[in-house]
C-alpha atoms as a PDB file:
ATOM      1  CA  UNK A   1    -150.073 -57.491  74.232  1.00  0.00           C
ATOM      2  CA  UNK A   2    -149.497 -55.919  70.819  1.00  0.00           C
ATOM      3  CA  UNK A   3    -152.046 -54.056  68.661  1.00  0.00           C
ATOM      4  CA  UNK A   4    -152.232 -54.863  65.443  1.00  0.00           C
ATOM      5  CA  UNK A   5    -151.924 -51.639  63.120  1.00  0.00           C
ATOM      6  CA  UNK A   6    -155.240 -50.674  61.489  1.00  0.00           C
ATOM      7  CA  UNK A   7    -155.471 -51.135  58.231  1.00  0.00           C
ATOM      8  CA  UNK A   8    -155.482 -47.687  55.835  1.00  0.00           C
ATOM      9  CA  UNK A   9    -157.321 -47.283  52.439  1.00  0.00           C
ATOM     10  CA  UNK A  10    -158.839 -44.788  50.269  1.00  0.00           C
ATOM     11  CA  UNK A  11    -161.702 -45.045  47.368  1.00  0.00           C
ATOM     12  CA  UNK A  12    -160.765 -44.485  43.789  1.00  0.00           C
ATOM     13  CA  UNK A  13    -164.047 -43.029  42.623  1.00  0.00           C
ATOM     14  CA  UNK A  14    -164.618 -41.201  39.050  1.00  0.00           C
ATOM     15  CA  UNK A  15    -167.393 -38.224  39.873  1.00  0.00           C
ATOM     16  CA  UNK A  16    -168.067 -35.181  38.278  1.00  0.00           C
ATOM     17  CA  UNK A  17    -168.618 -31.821  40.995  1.00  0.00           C
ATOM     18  CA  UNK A  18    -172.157 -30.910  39.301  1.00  0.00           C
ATOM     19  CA  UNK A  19    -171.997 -27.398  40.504  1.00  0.00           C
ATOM     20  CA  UNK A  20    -169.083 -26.828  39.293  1.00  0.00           C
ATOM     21  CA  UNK A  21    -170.096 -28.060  35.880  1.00  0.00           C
ATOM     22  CA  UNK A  22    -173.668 -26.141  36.385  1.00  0.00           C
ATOM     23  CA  UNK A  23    -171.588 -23.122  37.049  1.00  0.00           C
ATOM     24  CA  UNK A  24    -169.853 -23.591  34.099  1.00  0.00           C
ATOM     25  CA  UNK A  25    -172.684 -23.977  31.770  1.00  0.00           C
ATOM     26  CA  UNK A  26    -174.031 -20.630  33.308  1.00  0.00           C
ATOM     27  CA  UNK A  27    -170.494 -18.631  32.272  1.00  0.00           C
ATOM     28  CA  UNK A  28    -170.855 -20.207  28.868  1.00  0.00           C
ATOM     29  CA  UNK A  29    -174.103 -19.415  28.145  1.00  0.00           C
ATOM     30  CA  UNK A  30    -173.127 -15.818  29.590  1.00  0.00           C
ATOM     31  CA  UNK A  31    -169.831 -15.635  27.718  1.00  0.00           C
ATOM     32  CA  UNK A  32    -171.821 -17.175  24.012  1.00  0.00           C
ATOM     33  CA  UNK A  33    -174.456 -14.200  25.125  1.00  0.00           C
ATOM     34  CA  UNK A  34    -172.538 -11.302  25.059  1.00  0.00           C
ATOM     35  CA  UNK A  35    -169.596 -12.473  21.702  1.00  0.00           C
ATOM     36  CA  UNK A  36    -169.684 -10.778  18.845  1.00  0.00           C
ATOM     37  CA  UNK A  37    -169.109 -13.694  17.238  1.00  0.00           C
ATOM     38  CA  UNK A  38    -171.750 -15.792  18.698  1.00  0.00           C
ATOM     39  CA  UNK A  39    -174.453 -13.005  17.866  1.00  0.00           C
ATOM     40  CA  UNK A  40    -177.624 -14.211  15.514  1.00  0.00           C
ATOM     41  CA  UNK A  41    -176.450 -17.683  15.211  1.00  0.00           C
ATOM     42  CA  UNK A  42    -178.549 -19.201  17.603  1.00  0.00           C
ATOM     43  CA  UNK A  43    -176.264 -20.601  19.789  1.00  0.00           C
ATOM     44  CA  UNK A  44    -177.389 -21.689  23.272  1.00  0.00           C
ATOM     45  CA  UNK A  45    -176.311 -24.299  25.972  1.00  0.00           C
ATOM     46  CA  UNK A  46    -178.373 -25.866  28.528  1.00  0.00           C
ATOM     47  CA  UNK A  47    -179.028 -29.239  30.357  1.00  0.00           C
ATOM     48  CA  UNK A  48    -180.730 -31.842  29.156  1.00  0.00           C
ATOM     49  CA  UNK A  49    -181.475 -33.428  31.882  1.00  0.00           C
ATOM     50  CA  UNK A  50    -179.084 -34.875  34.721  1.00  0.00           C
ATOM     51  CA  UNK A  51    -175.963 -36.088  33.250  1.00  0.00           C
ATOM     52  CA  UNK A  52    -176.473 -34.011  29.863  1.00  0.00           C
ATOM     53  CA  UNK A  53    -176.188 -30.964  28.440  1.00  0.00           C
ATOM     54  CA  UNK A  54    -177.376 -29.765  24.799  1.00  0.00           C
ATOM     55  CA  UNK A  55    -175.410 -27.556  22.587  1.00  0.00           C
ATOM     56  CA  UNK A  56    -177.655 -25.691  20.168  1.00  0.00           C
ATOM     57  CA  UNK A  57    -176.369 -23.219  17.018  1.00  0.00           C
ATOM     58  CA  UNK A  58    -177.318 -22.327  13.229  1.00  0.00           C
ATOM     59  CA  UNK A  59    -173.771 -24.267  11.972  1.00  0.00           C
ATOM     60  CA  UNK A  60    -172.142 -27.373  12.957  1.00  0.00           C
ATOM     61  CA  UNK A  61    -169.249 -24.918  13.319  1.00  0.00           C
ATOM     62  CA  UNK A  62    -170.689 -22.618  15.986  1.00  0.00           C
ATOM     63  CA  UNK A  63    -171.933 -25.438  17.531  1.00  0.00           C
ATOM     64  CA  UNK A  64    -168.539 -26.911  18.398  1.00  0.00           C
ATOM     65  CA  UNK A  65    -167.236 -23.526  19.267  1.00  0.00           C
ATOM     66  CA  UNK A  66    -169.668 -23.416  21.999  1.00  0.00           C
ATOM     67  CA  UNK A  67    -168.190 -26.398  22.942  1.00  0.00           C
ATOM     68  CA  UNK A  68    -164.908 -25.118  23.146  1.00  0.00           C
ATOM     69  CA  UNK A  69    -165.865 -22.333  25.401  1.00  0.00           C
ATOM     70  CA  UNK A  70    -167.788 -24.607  27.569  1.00  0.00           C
ATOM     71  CA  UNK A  71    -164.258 -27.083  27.857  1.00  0.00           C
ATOM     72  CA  UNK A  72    -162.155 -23.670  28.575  1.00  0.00           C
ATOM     73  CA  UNK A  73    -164.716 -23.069  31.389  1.00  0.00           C
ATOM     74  CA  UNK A  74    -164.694 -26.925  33.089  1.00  0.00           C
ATOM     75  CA  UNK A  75    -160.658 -26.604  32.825  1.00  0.00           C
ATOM     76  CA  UNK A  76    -161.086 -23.028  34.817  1.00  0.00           C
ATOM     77  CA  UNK A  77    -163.084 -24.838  37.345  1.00  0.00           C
ATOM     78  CA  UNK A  78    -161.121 -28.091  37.507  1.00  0.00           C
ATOM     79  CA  UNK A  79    -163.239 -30.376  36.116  1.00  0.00           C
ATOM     80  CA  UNK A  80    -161.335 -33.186  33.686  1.00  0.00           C
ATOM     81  CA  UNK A  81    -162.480 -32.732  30.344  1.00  0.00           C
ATOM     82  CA  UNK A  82    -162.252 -37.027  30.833  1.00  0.00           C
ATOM     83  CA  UNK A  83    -165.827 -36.608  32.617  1.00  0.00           C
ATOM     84  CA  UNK A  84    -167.072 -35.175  29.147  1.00  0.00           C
ATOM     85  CA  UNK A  85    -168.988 -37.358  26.789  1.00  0.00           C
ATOM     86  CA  UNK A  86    -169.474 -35.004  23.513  1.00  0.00           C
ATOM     87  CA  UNK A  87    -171.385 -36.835  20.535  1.00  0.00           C
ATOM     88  CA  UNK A  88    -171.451 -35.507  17.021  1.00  0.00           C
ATOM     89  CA  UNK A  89    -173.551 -32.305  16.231  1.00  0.00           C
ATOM     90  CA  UNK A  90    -176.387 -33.166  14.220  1.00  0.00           C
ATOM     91  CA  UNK A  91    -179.079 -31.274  11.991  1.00  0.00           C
ATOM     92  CA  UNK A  92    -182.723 -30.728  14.021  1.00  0.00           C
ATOM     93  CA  UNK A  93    -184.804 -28.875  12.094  1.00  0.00           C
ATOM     94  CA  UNK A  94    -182.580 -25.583  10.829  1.00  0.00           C
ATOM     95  CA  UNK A  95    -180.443 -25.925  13.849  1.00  0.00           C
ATOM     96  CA  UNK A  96    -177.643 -28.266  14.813  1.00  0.00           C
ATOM     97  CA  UNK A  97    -177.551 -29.889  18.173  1.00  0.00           C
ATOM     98  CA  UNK A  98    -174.818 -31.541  20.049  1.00  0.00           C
ATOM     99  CA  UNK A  99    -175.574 -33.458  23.174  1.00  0.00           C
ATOM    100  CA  UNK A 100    -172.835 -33.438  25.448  1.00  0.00           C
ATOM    101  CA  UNK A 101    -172.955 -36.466  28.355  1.00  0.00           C
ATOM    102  CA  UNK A 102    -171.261 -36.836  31.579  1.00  0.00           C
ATOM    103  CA  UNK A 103    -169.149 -39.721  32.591  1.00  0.00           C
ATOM    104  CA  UNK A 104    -169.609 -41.027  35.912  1.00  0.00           C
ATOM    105  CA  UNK A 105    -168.841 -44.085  38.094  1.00  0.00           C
ATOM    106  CA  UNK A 106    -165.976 -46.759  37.174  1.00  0.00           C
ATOM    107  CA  UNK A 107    -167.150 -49.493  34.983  1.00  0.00           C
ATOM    108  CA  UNK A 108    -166.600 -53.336  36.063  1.00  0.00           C
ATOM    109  CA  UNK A 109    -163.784 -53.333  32.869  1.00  0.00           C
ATOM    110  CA  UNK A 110    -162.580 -50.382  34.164  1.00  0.00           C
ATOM    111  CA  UNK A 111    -162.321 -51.480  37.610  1.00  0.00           C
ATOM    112  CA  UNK A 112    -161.093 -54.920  36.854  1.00  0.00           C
ATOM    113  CA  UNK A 113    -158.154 -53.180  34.643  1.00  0.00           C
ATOM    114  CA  UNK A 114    -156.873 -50.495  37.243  1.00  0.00           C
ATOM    115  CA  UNK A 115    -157.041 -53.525  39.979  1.00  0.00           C
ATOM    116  CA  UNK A 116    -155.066 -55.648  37.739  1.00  0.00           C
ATOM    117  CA  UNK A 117    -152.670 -52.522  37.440  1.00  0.00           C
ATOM    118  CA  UNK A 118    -152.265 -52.635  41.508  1.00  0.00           C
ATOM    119  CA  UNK A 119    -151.782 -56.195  41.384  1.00  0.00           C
ATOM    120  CA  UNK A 120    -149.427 -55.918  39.106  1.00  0.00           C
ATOM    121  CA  UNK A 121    -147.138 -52.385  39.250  1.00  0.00           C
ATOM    122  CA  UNK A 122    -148.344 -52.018  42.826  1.00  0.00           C
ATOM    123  CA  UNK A 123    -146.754 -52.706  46.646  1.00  0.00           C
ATOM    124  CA  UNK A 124    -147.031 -56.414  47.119  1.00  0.00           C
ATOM    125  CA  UNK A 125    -149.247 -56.034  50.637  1.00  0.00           C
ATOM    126  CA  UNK A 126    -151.852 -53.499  49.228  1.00  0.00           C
ATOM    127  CA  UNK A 127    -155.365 -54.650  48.001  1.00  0.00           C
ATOM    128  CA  UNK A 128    -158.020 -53.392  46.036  1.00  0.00           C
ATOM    129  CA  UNK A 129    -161.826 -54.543  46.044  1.00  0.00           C
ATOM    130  CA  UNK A 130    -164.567 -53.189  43.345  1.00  0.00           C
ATOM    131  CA  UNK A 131    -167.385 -51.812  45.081  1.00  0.00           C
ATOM    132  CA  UNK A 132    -170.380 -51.167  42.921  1.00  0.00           C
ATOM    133  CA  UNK A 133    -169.224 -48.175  40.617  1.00  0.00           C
ATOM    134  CA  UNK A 134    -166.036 -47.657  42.680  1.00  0.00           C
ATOM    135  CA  UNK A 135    -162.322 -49.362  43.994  1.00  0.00           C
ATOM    136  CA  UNK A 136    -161.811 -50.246  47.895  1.00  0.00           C
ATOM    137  CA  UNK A 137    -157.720 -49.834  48.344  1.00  0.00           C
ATOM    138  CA  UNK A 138    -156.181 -50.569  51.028  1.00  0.00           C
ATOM    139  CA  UNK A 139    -153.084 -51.568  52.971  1.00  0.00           C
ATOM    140  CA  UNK A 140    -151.481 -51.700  56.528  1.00  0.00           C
ATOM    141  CA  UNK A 141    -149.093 -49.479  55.428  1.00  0.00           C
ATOM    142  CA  UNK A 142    -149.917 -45.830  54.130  1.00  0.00           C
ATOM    143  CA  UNK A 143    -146.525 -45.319  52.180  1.00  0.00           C
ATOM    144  CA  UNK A 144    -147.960 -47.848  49.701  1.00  0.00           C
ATOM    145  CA  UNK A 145    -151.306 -46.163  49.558  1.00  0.00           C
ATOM    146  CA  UNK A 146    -149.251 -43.370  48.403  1.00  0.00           C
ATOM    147  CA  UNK A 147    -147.672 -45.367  45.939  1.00  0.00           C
ATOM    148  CA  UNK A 148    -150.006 -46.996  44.394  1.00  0.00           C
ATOM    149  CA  UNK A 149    -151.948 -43.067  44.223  1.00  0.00           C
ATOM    150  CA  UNK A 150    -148.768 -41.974  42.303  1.00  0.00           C
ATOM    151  CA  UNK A 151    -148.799 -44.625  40.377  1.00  0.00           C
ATOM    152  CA  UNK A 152    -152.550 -44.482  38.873  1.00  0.00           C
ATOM    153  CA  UNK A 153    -152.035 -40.921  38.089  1.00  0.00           C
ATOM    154  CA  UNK A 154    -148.860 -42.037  36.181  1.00  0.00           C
ATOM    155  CA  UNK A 155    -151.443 -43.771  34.327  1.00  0.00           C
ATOM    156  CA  UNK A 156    -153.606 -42.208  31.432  1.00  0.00           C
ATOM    157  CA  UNK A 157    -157.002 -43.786  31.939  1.00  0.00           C
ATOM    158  CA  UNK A 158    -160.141 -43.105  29.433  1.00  0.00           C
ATOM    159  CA  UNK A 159    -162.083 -41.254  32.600  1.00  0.00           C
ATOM    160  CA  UNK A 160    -161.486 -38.715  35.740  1.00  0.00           C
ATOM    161  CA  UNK A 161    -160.766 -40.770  38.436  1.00  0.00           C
ATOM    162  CA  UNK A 162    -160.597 -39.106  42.115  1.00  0.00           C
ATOM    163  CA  UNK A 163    -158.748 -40.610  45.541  1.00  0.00           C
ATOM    164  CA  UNK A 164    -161.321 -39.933  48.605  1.00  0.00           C
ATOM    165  CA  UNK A 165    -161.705 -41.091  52.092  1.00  0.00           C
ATOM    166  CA  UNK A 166    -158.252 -41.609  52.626  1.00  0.00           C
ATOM    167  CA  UNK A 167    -157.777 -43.049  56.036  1.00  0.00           C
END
Protein backbone atom coordinates (compact mmCIF):
# COMPACT_ATOMS: atom_id res chain seq x y z
CA UNK A 1 0.00 0.00 0.00
CA UNK A 2 1.21 3.43 -1.11
CA UNK A 3 0.99 6.71 0.83
CA UNK A 4 -0.14 9.39 -0.77
CA UNK A 5 2.38 12.46 -0.42
CA UNK A 6 1.05 15.19 1.91
CA UNK A 7 0.17 18.04 0.49
CA UNK A 8 2.67 21.34 1.16
CA UNK A 9 1.54 25.05 1.34
CA UNK A 10 2.43 28.26 2.80
CA UNK A 11 0.24 31.60 3.64
CA UNK A 12 0.82 34.74 1.69
CA UNK A 13 -0.04 37.20 4.42
CA UNK A 14 0.70 41.19 4.24
CA UNK A 15 1.60 42.22 8.16
CA UNK A 16 3.48 44.86 9.49
CA UNK A 17 6.19 43.68 12.69
CA UNK A 18 4.69 46.51 15.13
CA UNK A 19 7.76 46.55 17.22
CA UNK A 20 9.76 47.00 14.76
CA UNK A 21 7.79 49.95 13.49
CA UNK A 22 7.34 51.15 17.38
CA UNK A 23 11.05 50.96 17.53
CA UNK A 24 11.34 52.97 14.73
CA UNK A 25 9.12 55.74 15.73
CA UNK A 26 11.22 55.85 19.04
CA UNK A 27 14.76 56.44 16.87
CA UNK A 28 12.89 59.08 14.94
CA UNK A 29 11.57 60.92 17.51
CA UNK A 30 15.20 60.53 19.12
CA UNK A 31 17.04 61.34 15.90
CA UNK A 32 14.22 64.73 15.11
CA UNK A 33 15.23 65.46 19.05
CA UNK A 34 18.67 65.94 18.96
CA UNK A 35 19.03 67.74 14.73
CA UNK A 36 20.02 70.89 14.41
CA UNK A 37 17.81 71.21 11.88
CA UNK A 38 14.76 69.95 13.49
CA UNK A 39 15.36 72.39 16.57
CA UNK A 40 12.28 75.01 17.42
CA UNK A 41 10.12 73.79 14.70
CA UNK A 42 7.95 71.73 16.58
CA UNK A 43 8.39 68.65 15.07
CA UNK A 44 7.27 65.48 16.87
CA UNK A 45 6.09 61.88 15.91
CA UNK A 46 3.93 59.65 17.80
CA UNK A 47 1.04 57.07 17.43
CA UNK A 48 -2.19 57.77 16.96
CA UNK A 49 -3.58 55.00 17.91
CA UNK A 50 -3.04 51.29 16.57
CA UNK A 51 -2.39 51.32 12.97
CA UNK A 52 -1.40 55.20 12.95
CA UNK A 53 1.06 57.41 13.61
CA UNK A 54 0.93 61.42 13.57
CA UNK A 55 3.59 63.59 12.21
CA UNK A 56 3.52 67.02 13.82
CA UNK A 57 5.90 70.31 12.71
CA UNK A 58 5.63 74.28 12.27
CA UNK A 59 5.97 73.76 8.08
CA UNK A 60 4.51 71.38 5.74
CA UNK A 61 8.21 71.05 4.87
CA UNK A 62 9.54 69.82 8.22
CA UNK A 63 6.72 67.85 8.45
CA UNK A 64 7.59 65.62 5.50
CA UNK A 65 11.18 65.59 6.52
CA UNK A 66 10.18 63.86 9.58
CA UNK A 67 8.74 61.60 7.40
CA UNK A 68 11.69 60.91 5.59
CA UNK A 69 13.65 60.08 8.63
CA UNK A 70 10.95 57.92 9.91
CA UNK A 71 11.02 55.83 6.12
CA UNK A 72 15.08 55.72 6.48
CA UNK A 73 14.41 54.12 9.91
CA UNK A 74 11.50 51.30 8.74
CA UNK A 75 14.06 50.50 5.69
CA UNK A 76 16.93 50.02 8.60
CA UNK A 77 14.61 47.71 10.31
CA UNK A 78 13.13 45.93 7.29
CA UNK A 79 9.90 47.02 7.22
CA UNK A 80 8.45 47.74 3.37
CA UNK A 81 7.77 51.22 3.06
CA UNK A 82 4.49 49.29 1.00
CA UNK A 83 2.97 48.84 4.69
CA UNK A 84 3.01 52.79 4.88
CA UNK A 85 -0.14 54.73 4.29
CA UNK A 86 1.11 58.60 4.43
CA UNK A 87 -1.82 61.21 3.75
CA UNK A 88 -1.19 64.83 2.97
CA UNK A 89 0.09 67.20 5.80
CA UNK A 90 -2.48 69.53 6.70
CA UNK A 91 -2.76 72.93 8.75
CA UNK A 92 -4.19 72.32 12.66
CA UNK A 93 -4.11 75.26 14.34
CA UNK A 94 -0.32 76.86 13.71
CA UNK A 95 0.99 73.42 13.18
CA UNK A 96 0.83 70.98 10.30
CA UNK A 97 -0.04 67.39 10.85
CA UNK A 98 0.42 64.38 8.75
CA UNK A 99 -1.21 61.15 9.71
CA UNK A 100 0.65 58.33 8.58
CA UNK A 101 -1.53 54.75 8.42
CA UNK A 102 -0.47 51.24 8.31
CA UNK A 103 -1.47 48.77 5.71
CA UNK A 104 -2.41 45.48 6.83
CA UNK A 105 -4.18 42.29 5.67
CA UNK A 106 -4.80 41.41 1.79
CA UNK A 107 -7.94 42.81 0.43
CA UNK A 108 -10.60 40.41 -1.40
CA UNK A 109 -9.34 42.49 -4.90
CA UNK A 110 -6.11 41.96 -3.84
CA UNK A 111 -6.45 38.42 -3.12
CA UNK A 112 -8.61 37.61 -6.06
CA UNK A 113 -5.76 39.34 -8.39
CA UNK A 114 -2.55 37.53 -6.97
CA UNK A 115 -4.78 34.11 -7.16
CA UNK A 116 -5.61 34.86 -10.65
CA UNK A 117 -1.74 35.48 -11.09
CA UNK A 118 -1.13 31.67 -9.74
CA UNK A 119 -3.74 30.47 -11.90
CA UNK A 120 -2.42 31.94 -14.52
CA UNK A 121 1.77 32.33 -14.49
CA UNK A 122 1.79 29.58 -11.89
CA UNK A 123 2.59 25.46 -11.83
CA UNK A 124 -0.51 23.88 -13.22
CA UNK A 125 -1.07 21.48 -9.86
CA UNK A 126 -0.69 24.32 -7.23
CA UNK A 127 -3.79 26.04 -5.61
CA UNK A 128 -4.54 28.98 -3.80
CA UNK A 129 -7.66 29.67 -1.44
CA UNK A 130 -8.47 33.33 0.18
CA UNK A 131 -8.78 33.03 3.74
CA UNK A 132 -10.24 36.03 5.43
CA UNK A 133 -7.42 38.77 5.04
CA UNK A 134 -4.92 36.18 3.72
CA UNK A 135 -4.00 33.38 0.60
CA UNK A 136 -3.97 29.43 1.42
CA UNK A 137 -1.22 28.00 -1.32
CA UNK A 138 -0.62 24.91 -1.73
CA UNK A 139 0.59 21.95 -3.77
CA UNK A 140 1.82 18.25 -3.56
CA UNK A 141 4.87 19.30 -4.77
CA UNK A 142 7.19 21.91 -2.91
CA UNK A 143 9.34 22.87 -6.08
CA UNK A 144 6.18 24.67 -7.26
CA UNK A 145 5.59 26.30 -3.94
CA UNK A 146 8.90 27.69 -4.64
CA UNK A 147 7.91 28.79 -7.85
CA UNK A 148 5.07 30.31 -7.51
CA UNK A 149 7.10 32.31 -4.18
CA UNK A 150 9.60 33.50 -6.90
CA UNK A 151 7.22 34.36 -8.97
CA UNK A 152 4.99 36.83 -6.67
CA UNK A 153 8.08 38.57 -5.66
CA UNK A 154 8.79 39.01 -9.43
CA UNK A 155 5.68 40.84 -9.08
CA UNK A 156 5.36 44.58 -7.88
CA UNK A 157 2.18 44.56 -5.84
CA UNK A 158 0.63 47.93 -4.16
CA UNK A 159 1.37 46.25 -0.44
CA UNK A 160 4.13 44.10 1.66
CA UNK A 161 3.20 40.79 1.25
CA UNK A 162 5.07 37.98 3.47
CA UNK A 163 5.32 33.87 2.77
CA UNK A 164 4.73 32.07 6.36
CA UNK A 165 3.98 28.66 7.56
CA UNK A 166 5.61 27.03 4.89
CA UNK A 167 5.12 23.35 5.26
Amino acid sequence: MWAMPAESSFDVVSKVDHQEVDNAVNQTAKEIGTRFDFRGVGASIAWSGKTAIEIRANSEARANAVLDVFKEKLVKRSVSLKALDPGEPRLSGKEYRLNVGLKEGISQDNAKKISKIIRDEGPKGVRAQVQGEELRVSSKKKDELQEVISLLKGKDFDLALQFINYR
